[in-house]
Each structure stands twice: as structure tokens, then as C-alpha cells.
N, C-alpha and C. Protein backbone atom coordinates (compact mmCIF):
# COMPACT_ATOMS: atom_id res chain seq x y z
N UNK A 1 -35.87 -142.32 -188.05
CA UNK A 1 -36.26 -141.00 -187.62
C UNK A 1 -35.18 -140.44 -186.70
N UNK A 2 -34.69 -139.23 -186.98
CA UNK A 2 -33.51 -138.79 -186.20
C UNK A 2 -34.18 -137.82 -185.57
N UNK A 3 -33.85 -137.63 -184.19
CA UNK A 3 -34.06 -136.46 -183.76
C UNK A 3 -33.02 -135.67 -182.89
N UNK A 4 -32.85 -134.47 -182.56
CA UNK A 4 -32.10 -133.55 -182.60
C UNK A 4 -32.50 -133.25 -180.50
N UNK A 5 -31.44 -133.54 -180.02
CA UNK A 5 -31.43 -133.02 -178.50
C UNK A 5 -30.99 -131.97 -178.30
N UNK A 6 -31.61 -131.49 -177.29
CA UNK A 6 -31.05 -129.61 -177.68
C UNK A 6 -31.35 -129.17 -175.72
N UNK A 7 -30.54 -128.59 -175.28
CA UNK A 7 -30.51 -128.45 -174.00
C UNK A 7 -30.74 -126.90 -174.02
N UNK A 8 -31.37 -126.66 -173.04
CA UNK A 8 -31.82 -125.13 -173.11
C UNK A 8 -31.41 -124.39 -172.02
N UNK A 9 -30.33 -123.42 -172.13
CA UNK A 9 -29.52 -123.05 -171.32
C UNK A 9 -29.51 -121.41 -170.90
N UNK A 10 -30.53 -120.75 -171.49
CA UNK A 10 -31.03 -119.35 -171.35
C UNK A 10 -32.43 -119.44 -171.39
N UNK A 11 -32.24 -118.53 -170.58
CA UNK A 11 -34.54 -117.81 -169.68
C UNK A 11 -34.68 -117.78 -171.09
N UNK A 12 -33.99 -116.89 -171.93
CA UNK A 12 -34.82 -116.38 -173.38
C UNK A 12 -35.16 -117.81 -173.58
N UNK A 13 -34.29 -118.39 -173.79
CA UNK A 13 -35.09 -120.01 -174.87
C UNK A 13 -36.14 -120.41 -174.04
N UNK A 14 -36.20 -120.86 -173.00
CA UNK A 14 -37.62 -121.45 -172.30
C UNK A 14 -38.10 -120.53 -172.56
N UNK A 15 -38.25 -119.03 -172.03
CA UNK A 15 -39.41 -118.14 -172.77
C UNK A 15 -40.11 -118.63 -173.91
N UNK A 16 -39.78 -119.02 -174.67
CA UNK A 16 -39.46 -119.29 -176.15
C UNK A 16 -40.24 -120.06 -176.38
N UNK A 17 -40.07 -121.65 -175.68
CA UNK A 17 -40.72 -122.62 -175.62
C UNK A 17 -41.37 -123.02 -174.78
N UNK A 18 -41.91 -122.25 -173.73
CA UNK A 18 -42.51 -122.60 -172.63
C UNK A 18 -44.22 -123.01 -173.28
N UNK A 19 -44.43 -122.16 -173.68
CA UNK A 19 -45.60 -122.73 -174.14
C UNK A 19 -46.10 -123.93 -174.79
N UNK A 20 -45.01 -124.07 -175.96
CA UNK A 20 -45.09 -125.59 -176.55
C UNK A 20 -44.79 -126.36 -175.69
N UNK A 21 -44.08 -126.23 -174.68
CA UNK A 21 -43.63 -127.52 -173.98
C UNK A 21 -44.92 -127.82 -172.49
N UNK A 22 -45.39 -126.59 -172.57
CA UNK A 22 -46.85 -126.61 -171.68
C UNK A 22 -48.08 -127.85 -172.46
N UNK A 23 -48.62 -127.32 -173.36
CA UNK A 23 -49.14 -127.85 -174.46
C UNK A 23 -49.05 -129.17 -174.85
N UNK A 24 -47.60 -129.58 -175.28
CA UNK A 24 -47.63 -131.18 -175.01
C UNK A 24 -47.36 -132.20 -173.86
N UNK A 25 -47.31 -131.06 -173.02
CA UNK A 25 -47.22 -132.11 -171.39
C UNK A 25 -49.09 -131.92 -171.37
N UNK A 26 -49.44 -131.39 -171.18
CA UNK A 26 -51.17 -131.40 -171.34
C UNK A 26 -52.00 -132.25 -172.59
N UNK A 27 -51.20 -132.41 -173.62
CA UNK A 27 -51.48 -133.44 -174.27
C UNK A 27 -51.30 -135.12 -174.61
N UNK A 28 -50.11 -135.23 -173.48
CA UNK A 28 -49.33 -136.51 -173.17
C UNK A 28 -50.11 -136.34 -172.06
N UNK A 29 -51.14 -135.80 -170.85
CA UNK A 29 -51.26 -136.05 -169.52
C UNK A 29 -52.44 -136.85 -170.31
N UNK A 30 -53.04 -135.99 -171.25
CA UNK A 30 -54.90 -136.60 -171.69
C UNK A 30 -54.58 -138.11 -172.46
N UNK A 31 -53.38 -138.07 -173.38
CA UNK A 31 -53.73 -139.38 -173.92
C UNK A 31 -53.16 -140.62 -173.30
N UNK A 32 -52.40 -140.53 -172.16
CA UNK A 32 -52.04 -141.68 -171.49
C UNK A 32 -53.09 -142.68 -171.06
N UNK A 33 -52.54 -143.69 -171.01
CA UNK A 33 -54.08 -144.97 -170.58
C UNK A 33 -54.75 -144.59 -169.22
N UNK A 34 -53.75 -144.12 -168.42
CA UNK A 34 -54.55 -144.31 -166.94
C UNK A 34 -54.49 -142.17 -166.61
N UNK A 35 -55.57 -142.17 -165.51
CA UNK A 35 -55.08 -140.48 -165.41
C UNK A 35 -53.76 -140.13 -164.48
N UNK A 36 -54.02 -141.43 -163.63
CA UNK A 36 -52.98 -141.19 -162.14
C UNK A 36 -51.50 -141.17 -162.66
N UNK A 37 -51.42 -142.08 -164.08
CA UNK A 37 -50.38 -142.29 -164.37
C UNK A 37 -48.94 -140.57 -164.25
N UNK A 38 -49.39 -139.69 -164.60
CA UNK A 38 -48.87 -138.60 -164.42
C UNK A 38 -49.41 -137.37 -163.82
N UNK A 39 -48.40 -137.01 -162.78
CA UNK A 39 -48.71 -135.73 -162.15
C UNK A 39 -48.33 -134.66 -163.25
N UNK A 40 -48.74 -133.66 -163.51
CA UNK A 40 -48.53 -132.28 -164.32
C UNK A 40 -47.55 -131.73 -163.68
N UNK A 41 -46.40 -131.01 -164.33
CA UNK A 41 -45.67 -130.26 -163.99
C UNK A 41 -46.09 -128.79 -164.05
N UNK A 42 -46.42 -127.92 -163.72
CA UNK A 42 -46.69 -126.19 -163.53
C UNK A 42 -45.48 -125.87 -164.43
N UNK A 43 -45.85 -124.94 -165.56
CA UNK A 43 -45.06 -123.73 -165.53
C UNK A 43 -44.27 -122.87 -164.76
N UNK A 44 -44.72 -122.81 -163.38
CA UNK A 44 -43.65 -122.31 -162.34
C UNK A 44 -42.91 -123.51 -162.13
N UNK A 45 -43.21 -124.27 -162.17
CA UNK A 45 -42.12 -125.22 -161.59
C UNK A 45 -41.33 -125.57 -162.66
N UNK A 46 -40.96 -125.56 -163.97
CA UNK A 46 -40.23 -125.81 -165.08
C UNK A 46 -39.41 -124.59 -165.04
N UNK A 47 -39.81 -123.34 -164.53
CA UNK A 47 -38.96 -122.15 -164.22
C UNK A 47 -38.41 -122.12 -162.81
N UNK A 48 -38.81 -123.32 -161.96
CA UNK A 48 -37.94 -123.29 -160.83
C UNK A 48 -37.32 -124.06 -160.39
N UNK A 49 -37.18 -124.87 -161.29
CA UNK A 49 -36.16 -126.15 -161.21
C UNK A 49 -35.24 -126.15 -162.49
N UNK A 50 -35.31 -125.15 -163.91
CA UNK A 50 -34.60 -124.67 -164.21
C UNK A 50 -33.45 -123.61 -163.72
N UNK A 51 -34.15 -122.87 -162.67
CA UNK A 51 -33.39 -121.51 -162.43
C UNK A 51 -32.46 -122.31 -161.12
N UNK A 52 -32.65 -123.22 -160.90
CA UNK A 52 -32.02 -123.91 -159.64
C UNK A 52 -31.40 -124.66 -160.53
N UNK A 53 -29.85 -125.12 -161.07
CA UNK A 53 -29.47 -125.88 -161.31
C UNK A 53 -30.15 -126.83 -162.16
N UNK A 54 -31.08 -126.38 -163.00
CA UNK A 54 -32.36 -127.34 -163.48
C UNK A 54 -31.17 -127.80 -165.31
N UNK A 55 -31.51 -129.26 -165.61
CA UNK A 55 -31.20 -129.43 -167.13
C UNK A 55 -32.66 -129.73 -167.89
N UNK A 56 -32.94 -129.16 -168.71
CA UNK A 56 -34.13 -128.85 -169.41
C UNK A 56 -33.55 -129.46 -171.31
N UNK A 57 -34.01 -130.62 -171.10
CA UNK A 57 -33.65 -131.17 -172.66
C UNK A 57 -34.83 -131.28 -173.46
N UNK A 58 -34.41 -130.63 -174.64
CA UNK A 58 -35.74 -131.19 -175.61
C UNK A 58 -35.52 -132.44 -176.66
N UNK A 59 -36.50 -133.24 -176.95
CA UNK A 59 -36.37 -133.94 -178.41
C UNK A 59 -36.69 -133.05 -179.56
N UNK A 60 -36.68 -132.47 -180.60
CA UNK A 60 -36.87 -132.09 -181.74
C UNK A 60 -36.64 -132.69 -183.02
N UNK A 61 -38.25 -132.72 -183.62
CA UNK A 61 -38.29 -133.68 -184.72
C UNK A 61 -38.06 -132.54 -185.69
N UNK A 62 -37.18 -132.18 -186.55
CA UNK A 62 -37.64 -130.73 -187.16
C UNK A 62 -38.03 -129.10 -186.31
N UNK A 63 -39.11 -129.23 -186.68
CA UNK A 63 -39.59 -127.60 -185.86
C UNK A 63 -40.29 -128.18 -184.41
N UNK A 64 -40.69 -129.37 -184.62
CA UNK A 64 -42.11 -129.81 -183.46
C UNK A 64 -40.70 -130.59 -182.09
N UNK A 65 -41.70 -130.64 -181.03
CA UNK A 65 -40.85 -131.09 -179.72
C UNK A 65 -41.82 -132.32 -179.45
N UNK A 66 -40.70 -133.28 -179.40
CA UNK A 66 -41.20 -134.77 -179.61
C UNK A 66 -41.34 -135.13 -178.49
N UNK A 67 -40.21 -134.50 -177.12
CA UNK A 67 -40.34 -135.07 -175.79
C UNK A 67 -39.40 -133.93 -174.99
N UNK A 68 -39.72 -134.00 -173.98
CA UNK A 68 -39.15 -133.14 -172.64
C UNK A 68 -38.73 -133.55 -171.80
N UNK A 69 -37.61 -133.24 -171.21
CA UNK A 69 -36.94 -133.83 -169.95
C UNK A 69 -36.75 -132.17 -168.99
N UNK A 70 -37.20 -132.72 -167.43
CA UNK A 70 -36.43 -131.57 -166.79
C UNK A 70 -36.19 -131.95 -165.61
N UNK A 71 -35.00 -131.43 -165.09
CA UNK A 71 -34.65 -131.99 -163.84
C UNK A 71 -33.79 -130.98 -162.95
N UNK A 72 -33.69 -131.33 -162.01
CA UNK A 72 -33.04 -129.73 -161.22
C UNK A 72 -32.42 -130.01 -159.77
N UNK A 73 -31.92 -129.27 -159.13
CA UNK A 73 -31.09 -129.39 -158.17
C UNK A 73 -31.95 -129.84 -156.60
N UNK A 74 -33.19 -129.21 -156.50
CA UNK A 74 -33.62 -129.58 -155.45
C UNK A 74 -35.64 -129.39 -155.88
N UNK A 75 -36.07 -130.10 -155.26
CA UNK A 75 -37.86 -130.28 -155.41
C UNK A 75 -38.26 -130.15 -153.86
N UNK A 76 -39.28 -129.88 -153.83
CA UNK A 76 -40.30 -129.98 -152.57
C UNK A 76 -40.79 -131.58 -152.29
N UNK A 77 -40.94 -132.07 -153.48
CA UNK A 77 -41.31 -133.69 -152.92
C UNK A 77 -40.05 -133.99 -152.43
N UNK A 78 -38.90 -133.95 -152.38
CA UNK A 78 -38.01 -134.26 -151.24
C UNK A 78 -38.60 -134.12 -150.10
N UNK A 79 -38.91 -133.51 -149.84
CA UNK A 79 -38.94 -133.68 -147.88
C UNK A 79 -40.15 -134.36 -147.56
N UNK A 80 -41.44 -134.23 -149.01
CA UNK A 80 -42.64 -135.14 -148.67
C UNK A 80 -42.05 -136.72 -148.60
N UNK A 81 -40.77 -137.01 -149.78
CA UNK A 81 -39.94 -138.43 -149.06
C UNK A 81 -39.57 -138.46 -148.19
N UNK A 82 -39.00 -137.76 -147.63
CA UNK A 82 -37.82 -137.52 -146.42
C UNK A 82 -39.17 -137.84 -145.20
N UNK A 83 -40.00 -137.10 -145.20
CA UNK A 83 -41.10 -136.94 -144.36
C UNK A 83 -41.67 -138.76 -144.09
N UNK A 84 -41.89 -139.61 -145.45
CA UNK A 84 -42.74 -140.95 -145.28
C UNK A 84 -41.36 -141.69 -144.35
N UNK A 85 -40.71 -141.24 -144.37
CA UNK A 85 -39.36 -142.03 -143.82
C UNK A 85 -38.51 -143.36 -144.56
N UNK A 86 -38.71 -142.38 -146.13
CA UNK A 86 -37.91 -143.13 -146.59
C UNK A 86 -36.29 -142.56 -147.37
N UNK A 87 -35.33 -143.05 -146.43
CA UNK A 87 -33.95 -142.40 -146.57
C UNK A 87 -33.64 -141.83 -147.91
N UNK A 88 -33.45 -140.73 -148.15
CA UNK A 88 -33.04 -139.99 -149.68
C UNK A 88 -32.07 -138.78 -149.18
N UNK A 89 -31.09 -139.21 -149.80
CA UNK A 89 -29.61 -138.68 -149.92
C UNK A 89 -29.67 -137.76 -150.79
N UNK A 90 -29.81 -136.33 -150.66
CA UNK A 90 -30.60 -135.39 -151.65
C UNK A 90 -29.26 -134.38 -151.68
N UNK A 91 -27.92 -135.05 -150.71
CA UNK A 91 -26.96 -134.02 -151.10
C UNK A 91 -26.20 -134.11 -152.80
N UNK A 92 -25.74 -133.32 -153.70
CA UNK A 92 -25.58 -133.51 -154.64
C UNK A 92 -26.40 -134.53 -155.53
N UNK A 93 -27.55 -134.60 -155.33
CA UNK A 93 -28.24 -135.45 -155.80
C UNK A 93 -29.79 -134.41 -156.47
N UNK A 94 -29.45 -134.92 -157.78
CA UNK A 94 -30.52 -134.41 -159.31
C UNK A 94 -32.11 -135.36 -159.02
N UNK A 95 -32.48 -133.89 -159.02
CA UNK A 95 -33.99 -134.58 -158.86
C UNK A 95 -34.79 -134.74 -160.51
N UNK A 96 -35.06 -136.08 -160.74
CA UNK A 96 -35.85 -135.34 -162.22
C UNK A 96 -37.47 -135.35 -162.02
N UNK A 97 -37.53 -134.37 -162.25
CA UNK A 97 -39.42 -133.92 -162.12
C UNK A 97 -39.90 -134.78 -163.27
N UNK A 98 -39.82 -134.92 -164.36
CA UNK A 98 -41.03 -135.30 -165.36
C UNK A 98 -39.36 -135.36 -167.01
N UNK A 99 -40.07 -136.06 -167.56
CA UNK A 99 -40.07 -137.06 -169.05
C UNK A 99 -41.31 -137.30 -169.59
N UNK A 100 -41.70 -136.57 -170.60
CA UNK A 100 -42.85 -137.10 -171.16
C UNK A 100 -42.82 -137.00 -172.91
N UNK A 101 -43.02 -137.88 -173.25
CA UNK A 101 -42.71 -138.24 -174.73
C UNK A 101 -44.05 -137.98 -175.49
N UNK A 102 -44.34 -137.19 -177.07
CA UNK A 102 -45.39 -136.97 -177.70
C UNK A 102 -45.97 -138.46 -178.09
N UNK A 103 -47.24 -138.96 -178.09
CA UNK A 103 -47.91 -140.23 -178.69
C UNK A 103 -47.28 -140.69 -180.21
N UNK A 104 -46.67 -139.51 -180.84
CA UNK A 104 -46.30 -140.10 -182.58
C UNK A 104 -45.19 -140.59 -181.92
N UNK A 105 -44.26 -139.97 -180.75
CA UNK A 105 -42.92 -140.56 -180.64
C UNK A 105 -42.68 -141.93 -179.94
N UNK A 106 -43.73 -142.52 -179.22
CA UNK A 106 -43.85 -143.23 -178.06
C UNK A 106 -42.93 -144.52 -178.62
N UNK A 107 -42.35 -145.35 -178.00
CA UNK A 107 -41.67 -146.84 -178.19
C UNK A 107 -40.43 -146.43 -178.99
N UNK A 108 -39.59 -145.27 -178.95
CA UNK A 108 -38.58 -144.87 -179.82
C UNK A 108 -37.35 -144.25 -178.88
N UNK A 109 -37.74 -144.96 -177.52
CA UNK A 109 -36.61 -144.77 -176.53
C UNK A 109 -36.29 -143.24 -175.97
N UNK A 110 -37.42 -142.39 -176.51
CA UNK A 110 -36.50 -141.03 -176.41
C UNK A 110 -36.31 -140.79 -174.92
N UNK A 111 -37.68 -141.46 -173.89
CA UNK A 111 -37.34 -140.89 -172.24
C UNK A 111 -36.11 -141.51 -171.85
N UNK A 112 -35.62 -142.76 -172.55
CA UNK A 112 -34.12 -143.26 -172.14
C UNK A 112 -33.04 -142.14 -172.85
N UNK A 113 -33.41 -141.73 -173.81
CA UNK A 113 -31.93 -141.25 -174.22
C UNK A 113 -32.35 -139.83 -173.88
N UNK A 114 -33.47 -139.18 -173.27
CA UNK A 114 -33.21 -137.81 -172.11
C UNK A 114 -32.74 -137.93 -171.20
N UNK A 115 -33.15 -139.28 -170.54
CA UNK A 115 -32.50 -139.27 -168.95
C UNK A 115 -31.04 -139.48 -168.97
N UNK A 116 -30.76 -140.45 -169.98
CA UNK A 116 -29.24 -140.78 -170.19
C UNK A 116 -28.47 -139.75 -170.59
N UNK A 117 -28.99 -138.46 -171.17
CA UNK A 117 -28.26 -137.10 -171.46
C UNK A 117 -28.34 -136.49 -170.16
N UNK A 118 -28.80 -136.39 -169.72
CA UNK A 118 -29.32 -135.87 -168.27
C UNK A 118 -28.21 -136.35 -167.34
N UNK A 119 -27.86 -137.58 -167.10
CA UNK A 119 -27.22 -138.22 -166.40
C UNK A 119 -25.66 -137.66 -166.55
N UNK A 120 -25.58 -138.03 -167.94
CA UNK A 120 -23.82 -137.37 -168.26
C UNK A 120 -24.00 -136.27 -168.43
N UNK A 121 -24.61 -135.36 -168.03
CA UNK A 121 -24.57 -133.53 -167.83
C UNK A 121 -24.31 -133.61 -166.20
N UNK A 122 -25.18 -134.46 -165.84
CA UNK A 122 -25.29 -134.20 -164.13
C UNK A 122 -24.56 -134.31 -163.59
N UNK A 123 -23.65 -135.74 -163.96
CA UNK A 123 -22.12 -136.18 -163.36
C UNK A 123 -20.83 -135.54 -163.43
N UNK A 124 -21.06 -134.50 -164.69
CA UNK A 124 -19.64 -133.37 -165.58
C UNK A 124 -20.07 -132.11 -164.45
N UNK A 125 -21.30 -132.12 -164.14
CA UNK A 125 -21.55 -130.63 -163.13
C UNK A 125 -21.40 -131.12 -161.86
N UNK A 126 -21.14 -132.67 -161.54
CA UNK A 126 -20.77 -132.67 -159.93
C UNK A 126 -21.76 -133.51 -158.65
N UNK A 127 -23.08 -133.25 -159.64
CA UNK A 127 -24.04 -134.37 -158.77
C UNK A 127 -23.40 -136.02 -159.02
N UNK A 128 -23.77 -136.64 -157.51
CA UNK A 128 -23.06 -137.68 -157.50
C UNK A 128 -24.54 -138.78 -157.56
N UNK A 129 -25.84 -138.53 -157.33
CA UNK A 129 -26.60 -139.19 -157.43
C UNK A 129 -27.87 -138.17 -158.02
N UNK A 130 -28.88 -139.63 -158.46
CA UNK A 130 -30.34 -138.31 -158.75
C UNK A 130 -31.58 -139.53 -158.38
N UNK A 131 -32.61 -138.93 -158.33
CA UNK A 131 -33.71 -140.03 -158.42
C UNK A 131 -34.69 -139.21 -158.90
N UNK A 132 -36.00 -139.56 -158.65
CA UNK A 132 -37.22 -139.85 -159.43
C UNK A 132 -38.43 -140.17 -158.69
N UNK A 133 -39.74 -140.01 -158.93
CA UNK A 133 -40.72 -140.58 -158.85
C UNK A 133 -41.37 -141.13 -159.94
N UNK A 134 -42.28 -142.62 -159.86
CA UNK A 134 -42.74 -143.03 -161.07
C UNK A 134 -43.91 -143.68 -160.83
N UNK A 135 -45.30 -143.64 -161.11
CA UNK A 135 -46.57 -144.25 -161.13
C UNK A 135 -45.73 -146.15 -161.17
N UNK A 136 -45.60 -146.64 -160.22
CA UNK A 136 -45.95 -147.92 -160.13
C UNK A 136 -46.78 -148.73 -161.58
N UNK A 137 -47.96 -148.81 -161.77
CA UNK A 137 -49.27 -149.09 -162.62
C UNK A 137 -47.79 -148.55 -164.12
N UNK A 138 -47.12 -147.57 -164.16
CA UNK A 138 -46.71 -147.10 -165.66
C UNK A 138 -45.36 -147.82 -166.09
N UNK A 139 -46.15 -149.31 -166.76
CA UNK A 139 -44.92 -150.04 -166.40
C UNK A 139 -44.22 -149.97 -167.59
N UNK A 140 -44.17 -149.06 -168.35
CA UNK A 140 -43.74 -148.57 -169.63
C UNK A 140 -42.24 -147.25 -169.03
N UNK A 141 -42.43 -146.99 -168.13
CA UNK A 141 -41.92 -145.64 -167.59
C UNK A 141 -40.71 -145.99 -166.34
N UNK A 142 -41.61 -147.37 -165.39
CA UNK A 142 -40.88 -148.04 -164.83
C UNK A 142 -39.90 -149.01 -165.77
N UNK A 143 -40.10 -149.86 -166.45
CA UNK A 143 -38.71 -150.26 -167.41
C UNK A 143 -37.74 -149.58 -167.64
N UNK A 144 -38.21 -148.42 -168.13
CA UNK A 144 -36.96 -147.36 -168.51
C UNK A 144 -36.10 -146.79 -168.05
N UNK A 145 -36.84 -146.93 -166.39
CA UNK A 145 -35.98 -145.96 -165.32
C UNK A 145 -35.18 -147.08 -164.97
N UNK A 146 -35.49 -148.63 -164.94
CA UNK A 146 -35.04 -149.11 -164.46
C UNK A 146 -33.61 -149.98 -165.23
N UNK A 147 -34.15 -149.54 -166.70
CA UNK A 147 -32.92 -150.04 -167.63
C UNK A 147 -31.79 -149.05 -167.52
N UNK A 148 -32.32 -147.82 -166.70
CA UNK A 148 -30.44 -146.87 -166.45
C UNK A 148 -30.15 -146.83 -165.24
N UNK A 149 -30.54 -147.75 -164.86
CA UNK A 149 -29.75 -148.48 -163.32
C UNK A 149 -30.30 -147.70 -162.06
N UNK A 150 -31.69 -147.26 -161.98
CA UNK A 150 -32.45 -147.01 -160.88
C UNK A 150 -33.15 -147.82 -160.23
N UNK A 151 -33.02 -147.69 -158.86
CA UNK A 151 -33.46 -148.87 -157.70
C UNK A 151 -34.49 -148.01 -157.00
N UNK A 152 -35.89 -148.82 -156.75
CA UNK A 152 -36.97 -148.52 -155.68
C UNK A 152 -36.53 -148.95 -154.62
N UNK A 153 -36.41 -147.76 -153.43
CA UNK A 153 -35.74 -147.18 -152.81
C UNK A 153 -36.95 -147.29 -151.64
N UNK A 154 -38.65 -146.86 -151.98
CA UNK A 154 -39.41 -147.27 -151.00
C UNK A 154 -40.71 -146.46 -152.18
N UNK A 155 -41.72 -146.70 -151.26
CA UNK A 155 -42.90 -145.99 -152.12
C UNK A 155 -43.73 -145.07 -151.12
N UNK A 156 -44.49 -143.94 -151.86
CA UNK A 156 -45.29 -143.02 -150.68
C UNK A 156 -46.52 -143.18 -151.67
N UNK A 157 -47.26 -141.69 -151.18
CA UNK A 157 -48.35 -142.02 -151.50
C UNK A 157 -48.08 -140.22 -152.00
N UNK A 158 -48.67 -139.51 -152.85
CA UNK A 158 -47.99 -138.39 -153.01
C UNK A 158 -49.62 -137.61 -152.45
N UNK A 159 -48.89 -136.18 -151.90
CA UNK A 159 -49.23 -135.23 -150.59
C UNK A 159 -50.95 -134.73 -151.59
N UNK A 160 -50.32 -134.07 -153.29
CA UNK A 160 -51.08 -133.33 -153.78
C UNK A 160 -52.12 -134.06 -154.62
N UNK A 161 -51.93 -135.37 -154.96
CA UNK A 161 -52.54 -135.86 -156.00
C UNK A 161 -53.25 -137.04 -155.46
N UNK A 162 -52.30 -137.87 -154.02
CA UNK A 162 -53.44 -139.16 -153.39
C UNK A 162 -53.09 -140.43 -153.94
N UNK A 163 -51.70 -139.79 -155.17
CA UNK A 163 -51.49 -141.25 -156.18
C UNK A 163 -50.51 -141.87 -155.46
N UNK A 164 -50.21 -143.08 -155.91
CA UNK A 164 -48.73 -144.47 -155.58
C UNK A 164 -47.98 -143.83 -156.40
N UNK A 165 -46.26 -143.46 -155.86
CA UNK A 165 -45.84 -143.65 -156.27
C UNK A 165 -43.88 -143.99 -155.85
N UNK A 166 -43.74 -144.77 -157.01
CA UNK A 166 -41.97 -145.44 -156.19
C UNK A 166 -41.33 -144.78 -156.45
N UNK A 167 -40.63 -144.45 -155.38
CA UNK A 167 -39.15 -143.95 -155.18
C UNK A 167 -38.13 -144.14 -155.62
N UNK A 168 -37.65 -144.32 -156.88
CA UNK A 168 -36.22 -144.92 -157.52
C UNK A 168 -35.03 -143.67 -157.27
N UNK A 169 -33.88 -144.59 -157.32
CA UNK A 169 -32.96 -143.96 -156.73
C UNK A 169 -31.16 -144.24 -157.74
N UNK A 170 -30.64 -143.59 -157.60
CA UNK A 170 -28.93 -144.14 -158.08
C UNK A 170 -28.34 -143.26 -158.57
N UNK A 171 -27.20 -144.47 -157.70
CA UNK A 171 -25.59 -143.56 -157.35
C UNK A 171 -25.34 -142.97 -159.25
N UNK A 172 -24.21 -142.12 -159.31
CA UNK A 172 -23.79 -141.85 -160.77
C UNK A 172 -22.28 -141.86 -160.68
């Protein structure tokens, strides 16, 4: 199964796809095993971490979007880290909000080969590091982050949701 990565680099295109890509993050939140496992990303926030330096990758199987990556220059859970007192180096450093892969696509590597596109975009534009948050319990999600050379860095407890989650971190 081949699929087609496609980086979305104009408002028109997310216009475009904002909805589908709403839709299957709401359908990857319901069929995951656990609920805590993922926080929801907002529609404002996919438009504000795009419009900030944000890289917004899709998977595309054909016409349908198999998986989503988005990540961006600066987040608000920074300072809720910064705040638990655990050290995060947020200068030139890519925050990625969310990876979430459709259930037909699942075990086909695609959140590795978004983040890993992600990574060599981030490093050609100048960020020297990025990190992440990841449900602990999602040890499907934790492997992955941790097979592209991200280190837990410390863990909080997050402000909006009440869930665990670790802090991974690394240099690029």
C-alpha cells in the first residue's frame, strides 16, 4: 500500500481539508482502546500552529487521509511544562501537537514516517530541537517516538484534561 505525503502549505488547502482532517481526529479519538489516551486537537489550534511556523502533513491513500501530522513553532503547553519545572528548551525548538493515524492504516508506520518528514523539514527551516507530549499507558505511540530518538525529559499531569503525560524531548 503506497501512500502519498503531501504537506500543506496554503490557508486555501487547510480550508480545504480542515474538515476531513477534523472528522478523522474525532474518529481515531472514539476508536482508540483507552479515552485518556488522546487529547483532541481544536480546529483553532490546527490554524494556530499552522499560521505560526506550523508543518501540517497529510498521509493520502488515493482521495481519503490516512493520517495527520501537525506541528508548529510554539504551543501553550509549553509554559504548562515550563511551569511543572521541568527544563524545556523551547528556543528554536518544534512543538508537535498531535499524529493520529486512521484504524484501516494502524501498524503501517505512517506516525513514524510523519514525524520523520517533520523532522527533516524542521532542521532545513532552522529548528535545532522539537518535542512532544505522549499518554504514557499508549505504548504503541511511545515506541515510535522513541524509535526517532526522543528522550522523557520528565512527566506532568496536563492542566485541561487531568491526564499523565511524558515529556519527550530531542536535539536535531
Amino acid at each position: 500500500m503506497e501512500f502519498d505525503i503531501i504537506r500543506i502549505m496554503d490557508k486555501r488547502d487547510l480550508d480545504y481539508y480542515i474538515d476531513d482532517i477534523m472528522a478523522l481526529q474525532d474518529y481515531v479519538d472514539k476508536t482508540l482502546k483507552e479515552d485518556f489516551w488522546y487529547i483532541q486537537t481544536s480546529g483553532d489550534e490546527v490554524y494556530s500552529l499552522f499560521e505560526n511556523n506550523g508543518i501540517l502533513l497529510l498521509a493520502l491513500y488515493g482521495d481519503r487521509i490516512s493520517a495527520v501530522s501537525i506541528a508548529g513553532d510554539y504551543h501553550e503547553d509549553a509554559e504548562m511544562v515550563k511551569q511543572s519545572g521541568i527544563p524545556l528548551n523551547t528556543s528554536k525548538c518544534l512543538y508537535f501537537d498531535c499524529v493520529f493515524v486512521d484504524t484501516k492504516d494502524r501498524g503501517k508506520r505512517l506516525q513514524q514516517q510523519l514525524m520523520e518528514e517533520t523532522i527533516c523539514i524542521a532542521k532545513k527551516s532552522g529548528y535545532k530541537r522539537t518535542w512532544c507530549m505522549v499518554c504514557p499507558d499508549n505504548v504503541y505511540s511511545v515506541r515510535n517516538i522513541e524509535v526517532l530518538g526522543y528522550n522523557k525529559i520528565g512527566e506532568i499531569v496536563h492542566n485541561l484534561s487531568g491526564w499523565k503525560r511524558n515529556i519527550m524531548f530531542r536535539e536535531l
